[in-house]
PDB file of N, CA and C in Angstrom:
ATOM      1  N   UNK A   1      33.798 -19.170  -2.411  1.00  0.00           N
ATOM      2  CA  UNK A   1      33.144 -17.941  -2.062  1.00  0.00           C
ATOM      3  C   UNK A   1      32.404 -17.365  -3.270  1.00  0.00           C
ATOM      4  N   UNK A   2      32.840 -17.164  -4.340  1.00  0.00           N
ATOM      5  CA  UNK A   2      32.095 -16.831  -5.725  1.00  0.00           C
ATOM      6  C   UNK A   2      31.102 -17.727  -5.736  1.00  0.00           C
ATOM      7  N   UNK A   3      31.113 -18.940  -6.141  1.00  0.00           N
ATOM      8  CA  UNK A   3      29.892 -19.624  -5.870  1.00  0.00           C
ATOM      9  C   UNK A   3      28.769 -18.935  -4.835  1.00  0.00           C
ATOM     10  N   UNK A   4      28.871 -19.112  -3.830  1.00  0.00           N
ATOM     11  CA  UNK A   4      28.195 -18.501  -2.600  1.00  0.00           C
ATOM     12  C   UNK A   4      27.165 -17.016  -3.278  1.00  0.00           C
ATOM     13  N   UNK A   5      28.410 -16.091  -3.344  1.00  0.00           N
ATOM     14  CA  UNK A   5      27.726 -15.129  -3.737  1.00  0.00           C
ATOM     15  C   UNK A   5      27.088 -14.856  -5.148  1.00  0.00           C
ATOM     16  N   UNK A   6      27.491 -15.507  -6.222  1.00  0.00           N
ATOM     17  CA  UNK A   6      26.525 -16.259  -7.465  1.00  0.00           C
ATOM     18  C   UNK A   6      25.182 -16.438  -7.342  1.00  0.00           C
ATOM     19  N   UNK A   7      25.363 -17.325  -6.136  1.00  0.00           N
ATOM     20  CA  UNK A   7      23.950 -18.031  -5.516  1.00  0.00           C
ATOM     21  C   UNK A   7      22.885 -17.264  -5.330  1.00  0.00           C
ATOM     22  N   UNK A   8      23.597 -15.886  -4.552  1.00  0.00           N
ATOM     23  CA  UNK A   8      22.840 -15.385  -3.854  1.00  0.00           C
ATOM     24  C   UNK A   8      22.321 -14.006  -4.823  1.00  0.00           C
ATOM     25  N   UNK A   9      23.442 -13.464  -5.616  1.00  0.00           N
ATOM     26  CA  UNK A   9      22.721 -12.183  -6.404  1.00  0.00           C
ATOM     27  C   UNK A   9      21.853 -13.079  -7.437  1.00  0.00           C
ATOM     28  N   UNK A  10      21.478 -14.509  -7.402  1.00  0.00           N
ATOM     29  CA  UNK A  10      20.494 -14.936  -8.476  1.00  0.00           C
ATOM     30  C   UNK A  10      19.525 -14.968  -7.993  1.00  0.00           C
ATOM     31  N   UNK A  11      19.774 -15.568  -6.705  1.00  0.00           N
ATOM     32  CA  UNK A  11      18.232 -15.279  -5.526  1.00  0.00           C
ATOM     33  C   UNK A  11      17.770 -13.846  -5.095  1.00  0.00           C
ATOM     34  N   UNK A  12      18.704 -13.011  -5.449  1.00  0.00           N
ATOM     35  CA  UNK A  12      18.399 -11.575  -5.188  1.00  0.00           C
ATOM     36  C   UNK A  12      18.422 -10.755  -3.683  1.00  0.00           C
ATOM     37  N   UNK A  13      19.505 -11.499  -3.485  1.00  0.00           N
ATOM     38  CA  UNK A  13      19.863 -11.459  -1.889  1.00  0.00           C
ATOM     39  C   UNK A  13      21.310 -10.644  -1.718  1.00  0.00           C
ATOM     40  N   UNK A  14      20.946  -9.426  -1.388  1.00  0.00           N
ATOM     41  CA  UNK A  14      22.321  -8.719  -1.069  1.00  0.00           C
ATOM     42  C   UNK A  14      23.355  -8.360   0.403  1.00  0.00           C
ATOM     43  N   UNK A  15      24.020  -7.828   0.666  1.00  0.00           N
ATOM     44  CA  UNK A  15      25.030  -7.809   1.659  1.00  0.00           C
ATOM     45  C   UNK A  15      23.726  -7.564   3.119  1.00  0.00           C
ATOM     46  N   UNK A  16      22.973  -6.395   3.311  1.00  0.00           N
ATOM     47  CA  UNK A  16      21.605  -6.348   3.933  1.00  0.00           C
ATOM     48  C   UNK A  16      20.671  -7.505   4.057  1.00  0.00           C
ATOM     49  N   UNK A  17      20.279  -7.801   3.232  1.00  0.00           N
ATOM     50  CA  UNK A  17      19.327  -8.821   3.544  1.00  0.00           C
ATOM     51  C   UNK A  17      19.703  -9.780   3.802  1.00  0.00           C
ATOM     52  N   UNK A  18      21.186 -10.552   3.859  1.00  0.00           N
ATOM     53  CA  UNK A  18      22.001 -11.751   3.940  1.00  0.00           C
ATOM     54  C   UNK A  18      22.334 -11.646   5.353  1.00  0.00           C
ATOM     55  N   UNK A  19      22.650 -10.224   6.089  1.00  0.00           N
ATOM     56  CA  UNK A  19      22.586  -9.692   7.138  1.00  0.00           C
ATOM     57  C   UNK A  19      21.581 -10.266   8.363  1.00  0.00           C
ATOM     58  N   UNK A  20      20.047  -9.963   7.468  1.00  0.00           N
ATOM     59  CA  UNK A  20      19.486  -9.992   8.363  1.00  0.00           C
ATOM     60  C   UNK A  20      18.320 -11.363   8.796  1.00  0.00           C
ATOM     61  N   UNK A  21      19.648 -12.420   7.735  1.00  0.00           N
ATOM     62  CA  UNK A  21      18.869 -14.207   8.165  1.00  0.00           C
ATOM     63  C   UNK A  21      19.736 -15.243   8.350  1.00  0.00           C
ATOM     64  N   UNK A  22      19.383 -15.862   9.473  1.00  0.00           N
ATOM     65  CA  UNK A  22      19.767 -16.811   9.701  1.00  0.00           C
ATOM     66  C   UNK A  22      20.387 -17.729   8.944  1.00  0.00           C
ATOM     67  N   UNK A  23      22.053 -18.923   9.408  1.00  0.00           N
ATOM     68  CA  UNK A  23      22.243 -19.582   8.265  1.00  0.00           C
ATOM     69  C   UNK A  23      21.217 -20.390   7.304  1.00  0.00           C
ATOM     70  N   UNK A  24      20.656 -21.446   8.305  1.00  0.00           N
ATOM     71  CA  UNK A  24      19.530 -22.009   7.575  1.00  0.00           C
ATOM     72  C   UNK A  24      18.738 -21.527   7.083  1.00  0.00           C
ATOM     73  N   UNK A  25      17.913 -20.016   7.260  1.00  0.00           N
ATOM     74  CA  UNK A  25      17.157 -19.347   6.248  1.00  0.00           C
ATOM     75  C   UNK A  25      17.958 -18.526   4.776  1.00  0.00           C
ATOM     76  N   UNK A  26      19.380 -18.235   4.843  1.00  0.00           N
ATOM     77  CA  UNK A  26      19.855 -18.173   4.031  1.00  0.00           C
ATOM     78  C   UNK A  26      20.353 -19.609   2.799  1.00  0.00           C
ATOM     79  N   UNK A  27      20.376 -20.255   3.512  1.00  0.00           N
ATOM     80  CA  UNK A  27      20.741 -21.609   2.700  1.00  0.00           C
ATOM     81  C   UNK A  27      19.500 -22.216   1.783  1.00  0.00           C
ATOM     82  N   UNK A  28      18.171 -21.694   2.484  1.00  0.00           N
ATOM     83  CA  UNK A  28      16.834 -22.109   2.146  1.00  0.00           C
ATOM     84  C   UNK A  28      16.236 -20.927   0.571  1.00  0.00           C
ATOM     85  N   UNK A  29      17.244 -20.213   0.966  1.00  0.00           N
ATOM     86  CA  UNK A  29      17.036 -18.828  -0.267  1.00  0.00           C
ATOM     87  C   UNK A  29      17.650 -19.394  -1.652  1.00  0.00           C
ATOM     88  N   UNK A  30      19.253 -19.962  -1.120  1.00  0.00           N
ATOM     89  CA  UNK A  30      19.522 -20.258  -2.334  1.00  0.00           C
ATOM     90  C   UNK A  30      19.313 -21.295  -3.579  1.00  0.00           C
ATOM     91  N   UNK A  31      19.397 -20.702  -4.548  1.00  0.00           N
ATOM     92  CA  UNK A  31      18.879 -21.706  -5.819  1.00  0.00           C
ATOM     93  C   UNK A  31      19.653 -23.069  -5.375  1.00  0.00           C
ATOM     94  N   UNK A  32      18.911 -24.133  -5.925  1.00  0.00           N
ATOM     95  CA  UNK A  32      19.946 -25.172  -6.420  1.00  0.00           C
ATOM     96  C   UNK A  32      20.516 -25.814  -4.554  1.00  0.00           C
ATOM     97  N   UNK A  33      19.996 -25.410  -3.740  1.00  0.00           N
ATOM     98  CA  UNK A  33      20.642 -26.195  -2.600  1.00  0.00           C
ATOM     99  C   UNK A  33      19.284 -25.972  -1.628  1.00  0.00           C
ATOM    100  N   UNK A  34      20.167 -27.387  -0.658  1.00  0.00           N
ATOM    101  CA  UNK A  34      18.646 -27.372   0.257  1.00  0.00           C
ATOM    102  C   UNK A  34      19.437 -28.099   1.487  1.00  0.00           C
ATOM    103  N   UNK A  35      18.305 -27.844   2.612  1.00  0.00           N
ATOM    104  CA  UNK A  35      19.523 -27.995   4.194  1.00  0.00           C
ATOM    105  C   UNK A  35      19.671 -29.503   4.471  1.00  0.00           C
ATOM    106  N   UNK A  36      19.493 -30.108   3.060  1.00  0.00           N
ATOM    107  CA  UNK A  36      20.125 -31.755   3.504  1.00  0.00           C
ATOM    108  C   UNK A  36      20.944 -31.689   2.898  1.00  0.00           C
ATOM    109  N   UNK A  37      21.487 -30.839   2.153  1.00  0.00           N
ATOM    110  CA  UNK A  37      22.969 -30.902   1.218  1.00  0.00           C
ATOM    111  C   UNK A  37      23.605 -30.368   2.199  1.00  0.00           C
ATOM    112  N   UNK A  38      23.343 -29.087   2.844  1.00  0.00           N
ATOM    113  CA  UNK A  38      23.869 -28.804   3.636  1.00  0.00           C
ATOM    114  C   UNK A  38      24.415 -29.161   4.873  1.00  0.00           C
ATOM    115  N   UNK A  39      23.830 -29.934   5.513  1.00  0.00           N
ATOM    116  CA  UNK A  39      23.751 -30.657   6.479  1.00  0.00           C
ATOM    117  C   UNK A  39      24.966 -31.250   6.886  1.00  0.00           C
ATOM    118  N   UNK A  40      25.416 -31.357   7.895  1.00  0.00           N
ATOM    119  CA  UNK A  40      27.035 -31.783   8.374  1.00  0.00           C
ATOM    120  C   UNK A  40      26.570 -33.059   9.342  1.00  0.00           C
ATOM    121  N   UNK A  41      26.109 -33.973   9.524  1.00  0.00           N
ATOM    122  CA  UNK A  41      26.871 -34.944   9.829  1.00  0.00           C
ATOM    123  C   UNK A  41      28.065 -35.314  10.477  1.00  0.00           C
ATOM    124  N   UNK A  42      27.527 -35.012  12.472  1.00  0.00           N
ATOM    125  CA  UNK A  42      28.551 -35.444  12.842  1.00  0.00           C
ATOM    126  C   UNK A  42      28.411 -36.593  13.611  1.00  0.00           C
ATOM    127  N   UNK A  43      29.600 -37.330  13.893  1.00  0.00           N
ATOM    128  CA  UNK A  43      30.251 -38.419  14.365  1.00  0.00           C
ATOM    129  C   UNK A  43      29.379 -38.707  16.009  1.00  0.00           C
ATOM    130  N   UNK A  44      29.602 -39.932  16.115  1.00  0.00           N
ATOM    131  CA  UNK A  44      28.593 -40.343  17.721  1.00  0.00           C
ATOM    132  C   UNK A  44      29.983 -40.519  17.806  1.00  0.00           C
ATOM    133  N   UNK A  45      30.496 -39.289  19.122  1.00  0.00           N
ATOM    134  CA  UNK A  45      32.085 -39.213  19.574  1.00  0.00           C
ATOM    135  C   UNK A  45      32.471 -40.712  20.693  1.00  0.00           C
ATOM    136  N   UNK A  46      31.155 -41.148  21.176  1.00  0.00           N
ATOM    137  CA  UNK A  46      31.189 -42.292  21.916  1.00  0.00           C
ATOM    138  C   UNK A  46      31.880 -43.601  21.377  1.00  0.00           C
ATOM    139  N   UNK A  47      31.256 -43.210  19.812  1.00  0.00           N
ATOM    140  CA  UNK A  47      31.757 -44.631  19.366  1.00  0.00           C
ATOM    141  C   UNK A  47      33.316 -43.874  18.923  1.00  0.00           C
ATOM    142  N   UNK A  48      33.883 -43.055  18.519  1.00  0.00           N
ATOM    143  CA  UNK A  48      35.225 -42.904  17.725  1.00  0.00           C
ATOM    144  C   UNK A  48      36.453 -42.686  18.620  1.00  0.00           C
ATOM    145  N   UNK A  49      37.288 -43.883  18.494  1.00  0.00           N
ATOM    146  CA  UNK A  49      38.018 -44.306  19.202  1.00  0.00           C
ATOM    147  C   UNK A  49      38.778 -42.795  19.270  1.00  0.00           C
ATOM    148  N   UNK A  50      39.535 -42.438  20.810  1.00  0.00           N
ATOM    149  CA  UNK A  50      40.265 -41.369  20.976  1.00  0.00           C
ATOM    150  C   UNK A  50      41.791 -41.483  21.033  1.00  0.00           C
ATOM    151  N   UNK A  51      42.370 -42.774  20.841  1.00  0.00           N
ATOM    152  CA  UNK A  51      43.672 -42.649  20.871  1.00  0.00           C
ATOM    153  C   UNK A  51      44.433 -42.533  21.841  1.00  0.00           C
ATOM    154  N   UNK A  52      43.562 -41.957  22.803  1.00  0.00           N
ATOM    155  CA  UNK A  52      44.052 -41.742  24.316  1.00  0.00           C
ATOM    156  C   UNK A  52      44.124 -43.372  25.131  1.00  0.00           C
ATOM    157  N   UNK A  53      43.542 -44.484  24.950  1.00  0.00           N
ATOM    158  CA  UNK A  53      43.589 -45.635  25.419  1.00  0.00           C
ATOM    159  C   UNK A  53      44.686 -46.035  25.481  1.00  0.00           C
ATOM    160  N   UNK A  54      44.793 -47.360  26.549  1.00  0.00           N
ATOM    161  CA  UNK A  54      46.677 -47.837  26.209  1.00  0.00           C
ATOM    162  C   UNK A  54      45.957 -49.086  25.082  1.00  0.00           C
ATOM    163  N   UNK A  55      46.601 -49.485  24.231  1.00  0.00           N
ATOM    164  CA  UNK A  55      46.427 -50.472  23.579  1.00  0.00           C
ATOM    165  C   UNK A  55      47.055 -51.472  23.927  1.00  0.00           C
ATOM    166  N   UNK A  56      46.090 -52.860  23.666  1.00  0.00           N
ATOM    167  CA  UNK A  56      47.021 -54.176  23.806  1.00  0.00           C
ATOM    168  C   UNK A  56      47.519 -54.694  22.933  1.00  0.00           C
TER     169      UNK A  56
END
């Protein structure tokens, strides 16, 4: 969380204006990061086995 807000009083972005943007336009504010770092990467649930199968 310090990090985070580091980020943001360097970008000059306070409790209001953090308020009033979107995650990705906030992420786009801060120094030093960009929305492919950010970016989450999830799983094709099709392929990841559920455990629920009977196994042979």
């Amino acid at each position: 969380m310090a990090k985070y807000l580091g980020l943001a009083s360097a970008a000059g972005i306070d409790w209001k204006a953090a308020a009033e943007l979107d995650e990705a336009s906030l992420e786009r504010r801060l120094p030093g990061r960009s929305t492919s770092e950010a970016r989450v990467v999830e799983p094709h649930h099709a392929l990841v086995p559920s455990g629920c199968a009977a196994r042979a």
